[in-house]
PDB file of N, CA and C in Angstrom:
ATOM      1  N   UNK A   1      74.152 109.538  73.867  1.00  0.00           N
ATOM      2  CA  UNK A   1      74.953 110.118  74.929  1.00  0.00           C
ATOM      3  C   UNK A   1      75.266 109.071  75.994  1.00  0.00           C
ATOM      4  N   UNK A   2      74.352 108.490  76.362  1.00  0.00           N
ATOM      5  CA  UNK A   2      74.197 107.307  77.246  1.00  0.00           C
ATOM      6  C   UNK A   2      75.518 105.901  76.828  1.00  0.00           C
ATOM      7  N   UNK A   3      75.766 106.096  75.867  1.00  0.00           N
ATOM      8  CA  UNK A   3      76.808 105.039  75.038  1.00  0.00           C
ATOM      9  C   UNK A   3      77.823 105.425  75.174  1.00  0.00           C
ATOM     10  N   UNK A   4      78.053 106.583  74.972  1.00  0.00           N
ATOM     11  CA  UNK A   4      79.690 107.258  75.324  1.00  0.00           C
ATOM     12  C   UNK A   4      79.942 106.841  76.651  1.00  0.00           C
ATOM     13  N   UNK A   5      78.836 107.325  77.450  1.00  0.00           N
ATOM     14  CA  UNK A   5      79.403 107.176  79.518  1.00  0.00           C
ATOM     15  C   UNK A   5      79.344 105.632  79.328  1.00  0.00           C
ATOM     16  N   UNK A   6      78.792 104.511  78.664  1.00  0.00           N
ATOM     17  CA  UNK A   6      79.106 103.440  79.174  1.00  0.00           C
ATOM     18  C   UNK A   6      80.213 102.484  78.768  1.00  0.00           C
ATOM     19  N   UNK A   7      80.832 103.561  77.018  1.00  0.00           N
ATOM     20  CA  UNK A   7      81.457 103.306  76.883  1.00  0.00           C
ATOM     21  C   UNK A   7      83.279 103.461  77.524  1.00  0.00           C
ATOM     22  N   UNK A   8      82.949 104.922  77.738  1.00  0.00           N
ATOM     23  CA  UNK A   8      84.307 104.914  79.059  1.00  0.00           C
ATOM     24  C   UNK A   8      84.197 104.452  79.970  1.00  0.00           C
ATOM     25  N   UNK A   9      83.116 104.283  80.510  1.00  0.00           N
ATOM     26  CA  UNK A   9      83.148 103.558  81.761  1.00  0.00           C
ATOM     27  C   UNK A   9      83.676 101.878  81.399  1.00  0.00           C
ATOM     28  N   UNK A  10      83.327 100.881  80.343  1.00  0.00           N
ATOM     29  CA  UNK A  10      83.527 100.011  80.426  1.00  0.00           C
ATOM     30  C   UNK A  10      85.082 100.176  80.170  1.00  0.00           C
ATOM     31  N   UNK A  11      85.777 101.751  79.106  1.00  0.00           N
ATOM     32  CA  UNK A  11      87.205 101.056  79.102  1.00  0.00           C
ATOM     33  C   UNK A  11      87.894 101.276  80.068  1.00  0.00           C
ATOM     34  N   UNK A  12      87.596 101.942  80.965  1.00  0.00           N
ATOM     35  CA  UNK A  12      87.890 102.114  82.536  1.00  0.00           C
ATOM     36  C   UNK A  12      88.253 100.935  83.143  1.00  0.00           C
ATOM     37  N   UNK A  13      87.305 100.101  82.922  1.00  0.00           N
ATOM     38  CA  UNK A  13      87.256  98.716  83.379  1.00  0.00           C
ATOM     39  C   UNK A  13      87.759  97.812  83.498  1.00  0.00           C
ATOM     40  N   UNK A  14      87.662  97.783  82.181  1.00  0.00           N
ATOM     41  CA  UNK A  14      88.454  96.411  81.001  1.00  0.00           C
ATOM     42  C   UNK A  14      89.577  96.456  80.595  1.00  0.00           C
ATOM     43  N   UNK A  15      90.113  98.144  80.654  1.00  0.00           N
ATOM     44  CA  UNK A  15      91.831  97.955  80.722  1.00  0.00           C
ATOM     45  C   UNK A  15      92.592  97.387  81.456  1.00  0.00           C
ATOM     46  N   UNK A  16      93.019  97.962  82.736  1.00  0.00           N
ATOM     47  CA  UNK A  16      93.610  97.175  83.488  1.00  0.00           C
ATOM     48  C   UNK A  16      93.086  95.801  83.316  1.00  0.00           C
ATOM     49  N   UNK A  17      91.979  95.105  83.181  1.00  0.00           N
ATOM     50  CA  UNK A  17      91.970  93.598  83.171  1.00  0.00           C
ATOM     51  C   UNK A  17      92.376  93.186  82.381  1.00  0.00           C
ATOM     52  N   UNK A  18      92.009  93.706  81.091  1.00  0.00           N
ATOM     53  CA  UNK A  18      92.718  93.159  79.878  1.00  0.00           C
ATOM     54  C   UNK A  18      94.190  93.316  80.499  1.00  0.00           C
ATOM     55  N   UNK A  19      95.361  94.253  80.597  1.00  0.00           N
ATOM     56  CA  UNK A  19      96.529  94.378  80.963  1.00  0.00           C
ATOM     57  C   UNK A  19      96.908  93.091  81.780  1.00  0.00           C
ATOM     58  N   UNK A  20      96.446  92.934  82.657  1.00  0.00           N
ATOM     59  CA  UNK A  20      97.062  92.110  84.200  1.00  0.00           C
ATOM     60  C   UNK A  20      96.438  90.729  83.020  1.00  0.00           C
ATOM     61  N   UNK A  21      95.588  90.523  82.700  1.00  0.00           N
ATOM     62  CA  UNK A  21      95.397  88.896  81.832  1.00  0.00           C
ATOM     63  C   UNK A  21      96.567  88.707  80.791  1.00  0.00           C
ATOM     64  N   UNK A  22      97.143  90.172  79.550  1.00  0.00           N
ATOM     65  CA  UNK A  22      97.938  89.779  78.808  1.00  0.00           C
ATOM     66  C   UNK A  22      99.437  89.853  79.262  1.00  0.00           C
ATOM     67  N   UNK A  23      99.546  90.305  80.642  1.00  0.00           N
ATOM     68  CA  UNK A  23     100.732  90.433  81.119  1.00  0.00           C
ATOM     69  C   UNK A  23     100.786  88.895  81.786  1.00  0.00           C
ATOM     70  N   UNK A  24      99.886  87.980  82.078  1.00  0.00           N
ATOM     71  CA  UNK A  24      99.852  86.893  82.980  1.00  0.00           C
ATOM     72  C   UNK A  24      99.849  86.087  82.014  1.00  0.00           C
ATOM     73  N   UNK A  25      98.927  85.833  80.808  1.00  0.00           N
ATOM     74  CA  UNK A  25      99.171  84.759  79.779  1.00  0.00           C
ATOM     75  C   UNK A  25     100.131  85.090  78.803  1.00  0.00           C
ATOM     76  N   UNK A  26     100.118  86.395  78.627  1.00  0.00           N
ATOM     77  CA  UNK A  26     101.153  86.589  76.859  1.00  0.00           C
ATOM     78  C   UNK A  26     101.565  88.243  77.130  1.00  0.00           C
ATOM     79  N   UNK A  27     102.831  88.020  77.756  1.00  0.00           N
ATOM     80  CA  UNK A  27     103.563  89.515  78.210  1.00  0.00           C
ATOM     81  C   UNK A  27     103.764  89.632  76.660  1.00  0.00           C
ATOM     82  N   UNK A  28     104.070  89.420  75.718  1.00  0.00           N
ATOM     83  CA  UNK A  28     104.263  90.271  74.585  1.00  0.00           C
ATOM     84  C   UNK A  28     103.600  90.650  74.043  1.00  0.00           C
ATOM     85  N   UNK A  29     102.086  90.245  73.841  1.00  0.00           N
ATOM     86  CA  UNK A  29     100.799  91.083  73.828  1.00  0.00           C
ATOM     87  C   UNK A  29     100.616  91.832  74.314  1.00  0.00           C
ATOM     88  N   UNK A  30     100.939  92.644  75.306  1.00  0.00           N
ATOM     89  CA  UNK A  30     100.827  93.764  76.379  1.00  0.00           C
ATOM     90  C   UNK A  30     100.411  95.012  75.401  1.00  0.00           C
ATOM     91  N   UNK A  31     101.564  95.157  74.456  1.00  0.00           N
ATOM     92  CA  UNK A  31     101.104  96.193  73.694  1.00  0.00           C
ATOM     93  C   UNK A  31     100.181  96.310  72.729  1.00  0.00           C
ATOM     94  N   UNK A  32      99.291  95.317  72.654  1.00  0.00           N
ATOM     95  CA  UNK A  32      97.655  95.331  71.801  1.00  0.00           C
ATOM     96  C   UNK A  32      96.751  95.516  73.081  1.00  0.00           C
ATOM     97  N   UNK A  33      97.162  95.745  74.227  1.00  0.00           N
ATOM     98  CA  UNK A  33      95.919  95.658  75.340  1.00  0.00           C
ATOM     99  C   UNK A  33      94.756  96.983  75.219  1.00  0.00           C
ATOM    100  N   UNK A  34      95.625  97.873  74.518  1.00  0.00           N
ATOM    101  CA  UNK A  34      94.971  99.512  74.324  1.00  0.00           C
ATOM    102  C   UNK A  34      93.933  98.801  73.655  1.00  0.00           C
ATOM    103  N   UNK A  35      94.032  98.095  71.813  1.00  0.00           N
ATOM    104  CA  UNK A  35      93.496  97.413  71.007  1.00  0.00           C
ATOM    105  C   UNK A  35      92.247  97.034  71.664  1.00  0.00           C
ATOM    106  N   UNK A  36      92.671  96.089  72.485  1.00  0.00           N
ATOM    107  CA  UNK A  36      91.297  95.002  72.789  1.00  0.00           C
ATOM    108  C   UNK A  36      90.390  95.633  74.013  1.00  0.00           C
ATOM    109  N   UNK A  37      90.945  96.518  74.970  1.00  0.00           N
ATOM    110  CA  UNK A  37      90.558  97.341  75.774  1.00  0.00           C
ATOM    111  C   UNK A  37      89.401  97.542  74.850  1.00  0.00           C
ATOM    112  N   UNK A  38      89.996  98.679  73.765  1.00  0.00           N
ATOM    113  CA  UNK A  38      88.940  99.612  73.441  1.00  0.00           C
ATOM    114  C   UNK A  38      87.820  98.864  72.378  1.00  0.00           C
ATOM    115  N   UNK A  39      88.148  97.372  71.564  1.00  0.00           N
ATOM    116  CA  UNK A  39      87.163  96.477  71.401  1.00  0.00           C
ATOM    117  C   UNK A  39      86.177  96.735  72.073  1.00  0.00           C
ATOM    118  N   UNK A  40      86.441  95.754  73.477  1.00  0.00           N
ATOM    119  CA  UNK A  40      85.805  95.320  74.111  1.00  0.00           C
ATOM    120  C   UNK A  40      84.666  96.412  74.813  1.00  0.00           C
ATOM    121  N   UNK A  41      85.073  97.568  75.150  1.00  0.00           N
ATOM    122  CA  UNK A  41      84.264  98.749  75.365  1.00  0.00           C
ATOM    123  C   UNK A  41      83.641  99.183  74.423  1.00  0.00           C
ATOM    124  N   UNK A  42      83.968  99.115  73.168  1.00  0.00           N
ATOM    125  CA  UNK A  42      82.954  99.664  71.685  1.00  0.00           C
ATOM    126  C   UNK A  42      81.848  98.227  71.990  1.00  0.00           C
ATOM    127  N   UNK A  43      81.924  96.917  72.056  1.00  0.00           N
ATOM    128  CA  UNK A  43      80.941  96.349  72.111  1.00  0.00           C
ATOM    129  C   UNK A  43      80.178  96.014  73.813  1.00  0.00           C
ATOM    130  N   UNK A  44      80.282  96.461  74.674  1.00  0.00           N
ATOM    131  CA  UNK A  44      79.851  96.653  75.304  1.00  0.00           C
ATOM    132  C   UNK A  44      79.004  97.977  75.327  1.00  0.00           C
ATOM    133  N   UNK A  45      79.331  98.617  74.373  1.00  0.00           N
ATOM    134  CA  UNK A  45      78.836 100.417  74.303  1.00  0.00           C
ATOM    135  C   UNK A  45      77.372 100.030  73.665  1.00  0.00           C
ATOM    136  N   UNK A  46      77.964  98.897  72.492  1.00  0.00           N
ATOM    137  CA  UNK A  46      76.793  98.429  71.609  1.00  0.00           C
ATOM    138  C   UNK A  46      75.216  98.238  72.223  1.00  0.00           C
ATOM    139  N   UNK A  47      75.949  97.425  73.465  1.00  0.00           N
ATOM    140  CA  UNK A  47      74.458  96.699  74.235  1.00  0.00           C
ATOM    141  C   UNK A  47      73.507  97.979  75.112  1.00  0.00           C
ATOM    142  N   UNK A  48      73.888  98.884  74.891  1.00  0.00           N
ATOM    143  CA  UNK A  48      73.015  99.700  75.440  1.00  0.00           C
ATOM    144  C   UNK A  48      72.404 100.608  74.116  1.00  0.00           C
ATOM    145  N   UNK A  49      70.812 100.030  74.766  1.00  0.00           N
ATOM    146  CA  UNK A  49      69.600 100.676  73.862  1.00  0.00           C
ATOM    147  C   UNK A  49      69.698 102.081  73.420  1.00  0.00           C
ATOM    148  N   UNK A  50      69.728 102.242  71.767  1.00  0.00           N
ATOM    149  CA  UNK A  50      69.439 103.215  71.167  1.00  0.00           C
ATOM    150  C   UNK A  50      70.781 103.797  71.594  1.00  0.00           C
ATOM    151  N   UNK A  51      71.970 103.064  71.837  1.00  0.00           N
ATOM    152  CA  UNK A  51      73.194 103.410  71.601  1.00  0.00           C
ATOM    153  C   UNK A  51      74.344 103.509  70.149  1.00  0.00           C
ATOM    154  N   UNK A  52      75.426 103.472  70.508  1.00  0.00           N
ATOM    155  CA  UNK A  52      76.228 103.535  68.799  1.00  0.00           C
ATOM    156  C   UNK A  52      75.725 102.008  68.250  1.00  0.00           C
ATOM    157  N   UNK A  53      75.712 101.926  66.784  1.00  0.00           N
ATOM    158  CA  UNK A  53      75.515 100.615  66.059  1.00  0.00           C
ATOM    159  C   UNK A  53      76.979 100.513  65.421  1.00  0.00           C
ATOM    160  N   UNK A  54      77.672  99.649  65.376  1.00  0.00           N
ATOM    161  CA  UNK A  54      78.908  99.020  64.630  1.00  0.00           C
ATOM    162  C   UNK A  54      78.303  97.645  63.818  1.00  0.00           C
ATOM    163  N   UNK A  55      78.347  97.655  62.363  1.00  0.00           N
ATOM    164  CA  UNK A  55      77.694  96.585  61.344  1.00  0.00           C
ATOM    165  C   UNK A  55      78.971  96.288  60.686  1.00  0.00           C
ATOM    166  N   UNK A  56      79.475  95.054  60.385  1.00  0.00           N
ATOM    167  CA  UNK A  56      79.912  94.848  59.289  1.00  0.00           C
ATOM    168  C   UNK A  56      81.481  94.701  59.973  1.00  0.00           C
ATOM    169  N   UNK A  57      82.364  93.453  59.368  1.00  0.00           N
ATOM    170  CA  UNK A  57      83.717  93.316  59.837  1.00  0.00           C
ATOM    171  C   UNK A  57      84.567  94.413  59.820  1.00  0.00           C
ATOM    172  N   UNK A  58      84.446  95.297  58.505  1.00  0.00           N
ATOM    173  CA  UNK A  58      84.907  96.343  58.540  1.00  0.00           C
ATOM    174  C   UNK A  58      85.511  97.428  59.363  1.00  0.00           C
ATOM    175  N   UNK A  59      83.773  97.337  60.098  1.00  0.00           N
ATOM    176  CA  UNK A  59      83.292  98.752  60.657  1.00  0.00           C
ATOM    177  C   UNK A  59      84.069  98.267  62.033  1.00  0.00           C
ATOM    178  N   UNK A  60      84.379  97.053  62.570  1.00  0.00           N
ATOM    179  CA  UNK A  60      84.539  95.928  63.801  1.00  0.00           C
ATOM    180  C   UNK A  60      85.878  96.425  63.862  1.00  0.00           C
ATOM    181  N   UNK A  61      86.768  96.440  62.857  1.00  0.00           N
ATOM    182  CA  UNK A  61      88.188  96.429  62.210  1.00  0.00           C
ATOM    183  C   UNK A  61      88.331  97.813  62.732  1.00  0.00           C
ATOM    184  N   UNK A  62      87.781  98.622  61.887  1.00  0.00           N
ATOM    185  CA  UNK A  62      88.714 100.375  61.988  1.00  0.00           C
ATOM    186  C   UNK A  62      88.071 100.981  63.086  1.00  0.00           C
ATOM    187  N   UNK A  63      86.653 100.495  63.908  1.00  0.00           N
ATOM    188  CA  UNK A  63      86.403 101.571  65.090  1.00  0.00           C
ATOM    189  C   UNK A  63      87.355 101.481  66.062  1.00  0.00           C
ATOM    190  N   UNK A  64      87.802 100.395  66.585  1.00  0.00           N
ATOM    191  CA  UNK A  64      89.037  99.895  67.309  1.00  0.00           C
ATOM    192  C   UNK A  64      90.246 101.016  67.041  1.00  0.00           C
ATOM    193  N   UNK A  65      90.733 100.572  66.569  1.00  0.00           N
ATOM    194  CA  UNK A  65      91.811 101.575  65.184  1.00  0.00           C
ATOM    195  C   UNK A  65      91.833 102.987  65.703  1.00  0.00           C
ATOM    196  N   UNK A  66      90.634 103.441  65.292  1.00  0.00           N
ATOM    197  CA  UNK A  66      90.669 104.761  64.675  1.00  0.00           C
ATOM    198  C   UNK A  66      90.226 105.103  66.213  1.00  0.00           C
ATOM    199  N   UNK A  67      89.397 104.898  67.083  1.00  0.00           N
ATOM    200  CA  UNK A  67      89.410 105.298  69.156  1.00  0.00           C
ATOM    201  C   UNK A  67      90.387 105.655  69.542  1.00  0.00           C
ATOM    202  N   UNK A  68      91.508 104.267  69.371  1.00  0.00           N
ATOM    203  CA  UNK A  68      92.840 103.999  69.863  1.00  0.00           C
ATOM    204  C   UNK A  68      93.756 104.858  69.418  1.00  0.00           C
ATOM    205  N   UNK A  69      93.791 105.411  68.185  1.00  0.00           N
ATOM    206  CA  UNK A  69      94.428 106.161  67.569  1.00  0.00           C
ATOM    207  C   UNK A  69      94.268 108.060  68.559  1.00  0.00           C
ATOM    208  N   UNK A  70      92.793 107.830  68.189  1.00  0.00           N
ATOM    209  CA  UNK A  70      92.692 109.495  68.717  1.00  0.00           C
ATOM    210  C   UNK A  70      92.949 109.474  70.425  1.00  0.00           C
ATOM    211  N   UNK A  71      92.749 108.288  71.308  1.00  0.00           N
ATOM    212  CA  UNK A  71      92.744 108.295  72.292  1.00  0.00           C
ATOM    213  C   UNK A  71      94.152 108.689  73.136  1.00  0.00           C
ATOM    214  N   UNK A  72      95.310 107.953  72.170  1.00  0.00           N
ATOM    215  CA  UNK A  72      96.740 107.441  72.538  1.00  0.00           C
ATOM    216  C   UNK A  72      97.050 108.972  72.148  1.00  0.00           C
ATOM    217  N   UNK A  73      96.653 109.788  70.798  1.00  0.00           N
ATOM    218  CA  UNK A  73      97.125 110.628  70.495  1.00  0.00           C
ATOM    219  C   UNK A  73      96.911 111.997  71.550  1.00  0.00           C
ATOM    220  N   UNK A  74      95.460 111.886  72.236  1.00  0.00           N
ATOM    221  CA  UNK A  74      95.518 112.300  72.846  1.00  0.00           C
ATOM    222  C   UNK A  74      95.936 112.428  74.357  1.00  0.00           C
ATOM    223  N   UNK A  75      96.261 111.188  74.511  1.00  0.00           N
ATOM    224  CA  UNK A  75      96.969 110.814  76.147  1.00  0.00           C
ATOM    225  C   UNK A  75      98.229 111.615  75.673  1.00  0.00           C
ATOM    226  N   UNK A  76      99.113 111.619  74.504  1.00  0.00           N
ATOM    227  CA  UNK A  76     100.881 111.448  74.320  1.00  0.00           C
ATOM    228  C   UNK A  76     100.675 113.554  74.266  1.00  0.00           C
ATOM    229  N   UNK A  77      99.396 114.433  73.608  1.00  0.00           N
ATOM    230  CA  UNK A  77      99.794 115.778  73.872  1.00  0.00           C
ATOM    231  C   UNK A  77      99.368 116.204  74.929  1.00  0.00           C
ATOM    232  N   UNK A  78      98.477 115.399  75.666  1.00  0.00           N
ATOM    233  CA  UNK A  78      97.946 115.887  77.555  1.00  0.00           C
ATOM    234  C   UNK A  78      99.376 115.621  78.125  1.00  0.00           C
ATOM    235  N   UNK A  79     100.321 114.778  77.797  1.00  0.00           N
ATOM    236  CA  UNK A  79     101.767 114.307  78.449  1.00  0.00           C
ATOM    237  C   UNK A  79     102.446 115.589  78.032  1.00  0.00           C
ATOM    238  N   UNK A  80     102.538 116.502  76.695  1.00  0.00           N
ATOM    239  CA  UNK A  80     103.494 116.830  76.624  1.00  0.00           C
ATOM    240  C   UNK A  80     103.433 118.218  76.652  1.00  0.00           C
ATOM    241  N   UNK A  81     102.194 118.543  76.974  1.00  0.00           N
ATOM    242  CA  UNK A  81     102.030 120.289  77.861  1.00  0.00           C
ATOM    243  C   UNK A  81     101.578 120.271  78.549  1.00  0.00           C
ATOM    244  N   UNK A  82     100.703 119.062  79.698  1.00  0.00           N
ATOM    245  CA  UNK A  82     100.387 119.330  80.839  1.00  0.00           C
ATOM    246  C   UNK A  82     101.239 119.115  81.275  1.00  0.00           C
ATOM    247  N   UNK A  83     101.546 117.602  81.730  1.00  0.00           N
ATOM    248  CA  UNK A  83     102.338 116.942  82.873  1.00  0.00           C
ATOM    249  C   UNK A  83     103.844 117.067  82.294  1.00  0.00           C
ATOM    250  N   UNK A  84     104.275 117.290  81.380  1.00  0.00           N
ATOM    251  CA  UNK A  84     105.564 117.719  81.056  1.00  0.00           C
ATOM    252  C   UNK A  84     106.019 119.224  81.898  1.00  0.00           C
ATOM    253  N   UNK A  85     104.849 120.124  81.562  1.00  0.00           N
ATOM    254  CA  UNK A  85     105.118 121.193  82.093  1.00  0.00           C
ATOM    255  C   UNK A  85     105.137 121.411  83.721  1.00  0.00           C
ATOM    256  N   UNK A  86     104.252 120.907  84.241  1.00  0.00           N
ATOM    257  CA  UNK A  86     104.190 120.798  85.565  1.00  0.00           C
ATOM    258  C   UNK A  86     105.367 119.748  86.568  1.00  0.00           C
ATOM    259  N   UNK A  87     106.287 119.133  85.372  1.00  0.00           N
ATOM    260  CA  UNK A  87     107.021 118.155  86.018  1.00  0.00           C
ATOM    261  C   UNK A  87     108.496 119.209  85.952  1.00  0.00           C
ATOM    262  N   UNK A  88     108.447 120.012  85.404  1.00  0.00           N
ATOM    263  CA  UNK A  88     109.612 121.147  84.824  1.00  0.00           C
ATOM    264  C   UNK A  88     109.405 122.219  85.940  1.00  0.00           C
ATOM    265  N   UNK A  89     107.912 122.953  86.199  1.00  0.00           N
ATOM    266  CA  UNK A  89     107.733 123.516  87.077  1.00  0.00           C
ATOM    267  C   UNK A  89     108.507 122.961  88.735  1.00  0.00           C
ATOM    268  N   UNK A  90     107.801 121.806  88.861  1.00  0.00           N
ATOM    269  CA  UNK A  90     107.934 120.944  89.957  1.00  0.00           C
ATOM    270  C   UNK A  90     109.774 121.145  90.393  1.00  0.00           C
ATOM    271  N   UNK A  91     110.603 120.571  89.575  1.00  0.00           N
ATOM    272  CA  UNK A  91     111.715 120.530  89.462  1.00  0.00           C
ATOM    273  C   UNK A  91     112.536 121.758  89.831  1.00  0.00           C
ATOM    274  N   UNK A  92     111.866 122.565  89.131  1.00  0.00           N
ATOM    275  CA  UNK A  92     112.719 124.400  89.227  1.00  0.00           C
ATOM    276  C   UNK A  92     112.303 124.492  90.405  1.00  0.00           C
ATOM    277  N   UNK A  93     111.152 124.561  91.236  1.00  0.00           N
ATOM    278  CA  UNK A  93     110.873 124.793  92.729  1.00  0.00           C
ATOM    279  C   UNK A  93     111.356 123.994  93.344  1.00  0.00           C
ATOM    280  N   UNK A  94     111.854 122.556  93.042  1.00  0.00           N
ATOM    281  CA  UNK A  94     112.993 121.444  93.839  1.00  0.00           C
ATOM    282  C   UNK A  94     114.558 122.254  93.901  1.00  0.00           C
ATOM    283  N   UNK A  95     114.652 122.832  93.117  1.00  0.00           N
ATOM    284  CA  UNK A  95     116.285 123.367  92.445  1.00  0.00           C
ATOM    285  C   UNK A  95     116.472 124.700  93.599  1.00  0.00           C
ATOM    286  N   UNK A  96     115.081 125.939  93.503  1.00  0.00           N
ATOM    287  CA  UNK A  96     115.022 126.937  94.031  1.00  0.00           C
ATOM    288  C   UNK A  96     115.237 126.564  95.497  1.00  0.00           C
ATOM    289  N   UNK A  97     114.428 125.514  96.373  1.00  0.00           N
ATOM    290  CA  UNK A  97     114.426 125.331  97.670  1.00  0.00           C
ATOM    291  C   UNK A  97     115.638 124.933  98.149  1.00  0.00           C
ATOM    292  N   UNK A  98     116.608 123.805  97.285  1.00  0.00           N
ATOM    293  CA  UNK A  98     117.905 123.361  97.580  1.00  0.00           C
ATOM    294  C   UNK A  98     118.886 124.313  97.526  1.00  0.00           C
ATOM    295  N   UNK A  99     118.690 125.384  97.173  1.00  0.00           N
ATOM    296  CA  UNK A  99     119.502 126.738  96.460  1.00  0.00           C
ATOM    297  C   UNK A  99     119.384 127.617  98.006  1.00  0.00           C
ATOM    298  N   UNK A 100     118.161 127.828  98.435  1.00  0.00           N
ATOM    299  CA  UNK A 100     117.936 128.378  99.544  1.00  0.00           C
ATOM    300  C   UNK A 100     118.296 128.129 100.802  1.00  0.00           C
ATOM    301  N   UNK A 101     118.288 126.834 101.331  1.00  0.00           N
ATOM    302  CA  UNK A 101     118.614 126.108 102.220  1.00  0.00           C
ATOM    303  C   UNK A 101     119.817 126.181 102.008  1.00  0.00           C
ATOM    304  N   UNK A 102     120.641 126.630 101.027  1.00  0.00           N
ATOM    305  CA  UNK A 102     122.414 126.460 101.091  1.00  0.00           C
ATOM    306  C   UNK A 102     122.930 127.358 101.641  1.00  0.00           C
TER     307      UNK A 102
END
């Protein structure tokens, strides 16, 4: 349990840095920053005792992958019924008030 919190916490971290470093040395890398973000937080997750174990190039290869995957997937449907909806809401009560005031 202890590995998960240190693991978000480190990609908390290490994103934006990673970002602002691949935007400063290699803007076209920008879009692997999710990638190495979430690396770098799976092995930082590592160093805490009796936390997750990752063995083997393999395992190095697809945990990356497969985080990033569920993570992005889940940022893109929190976008498209939360804050989609609330940006639609937002708007119709922009529309209603300008309507009123006329």
């Amino acid at each position: 349990m202890a590995a998960i919190g240190v693991f978000t916490l480190a990609h908390m971290i290490l994103g934006p840095f990673v970002l602002s470093v691949a935007l400063h040395y290699a803007a076209p890398l920008a879009g692997g920053v999710g990638l190495v973000a979430t690396l770098l937080a799976l092995w930082v997750a590592t160093l805490v005792p009796d936390g997750i174990e990752i063995s083997g190039v393999g395992s190095w290869i697809l945990a990356p992958i497969i985080v990033w995957v569920i993570t992005a997937l889940g940022g893109w449907i929190f976008m498209a019924l939360v804050i989609d909806k609330w940006i639609k809401r937002r708007n119709a009560e922009k529309l209603v008030r300008s309507v009123q005031k006329a």
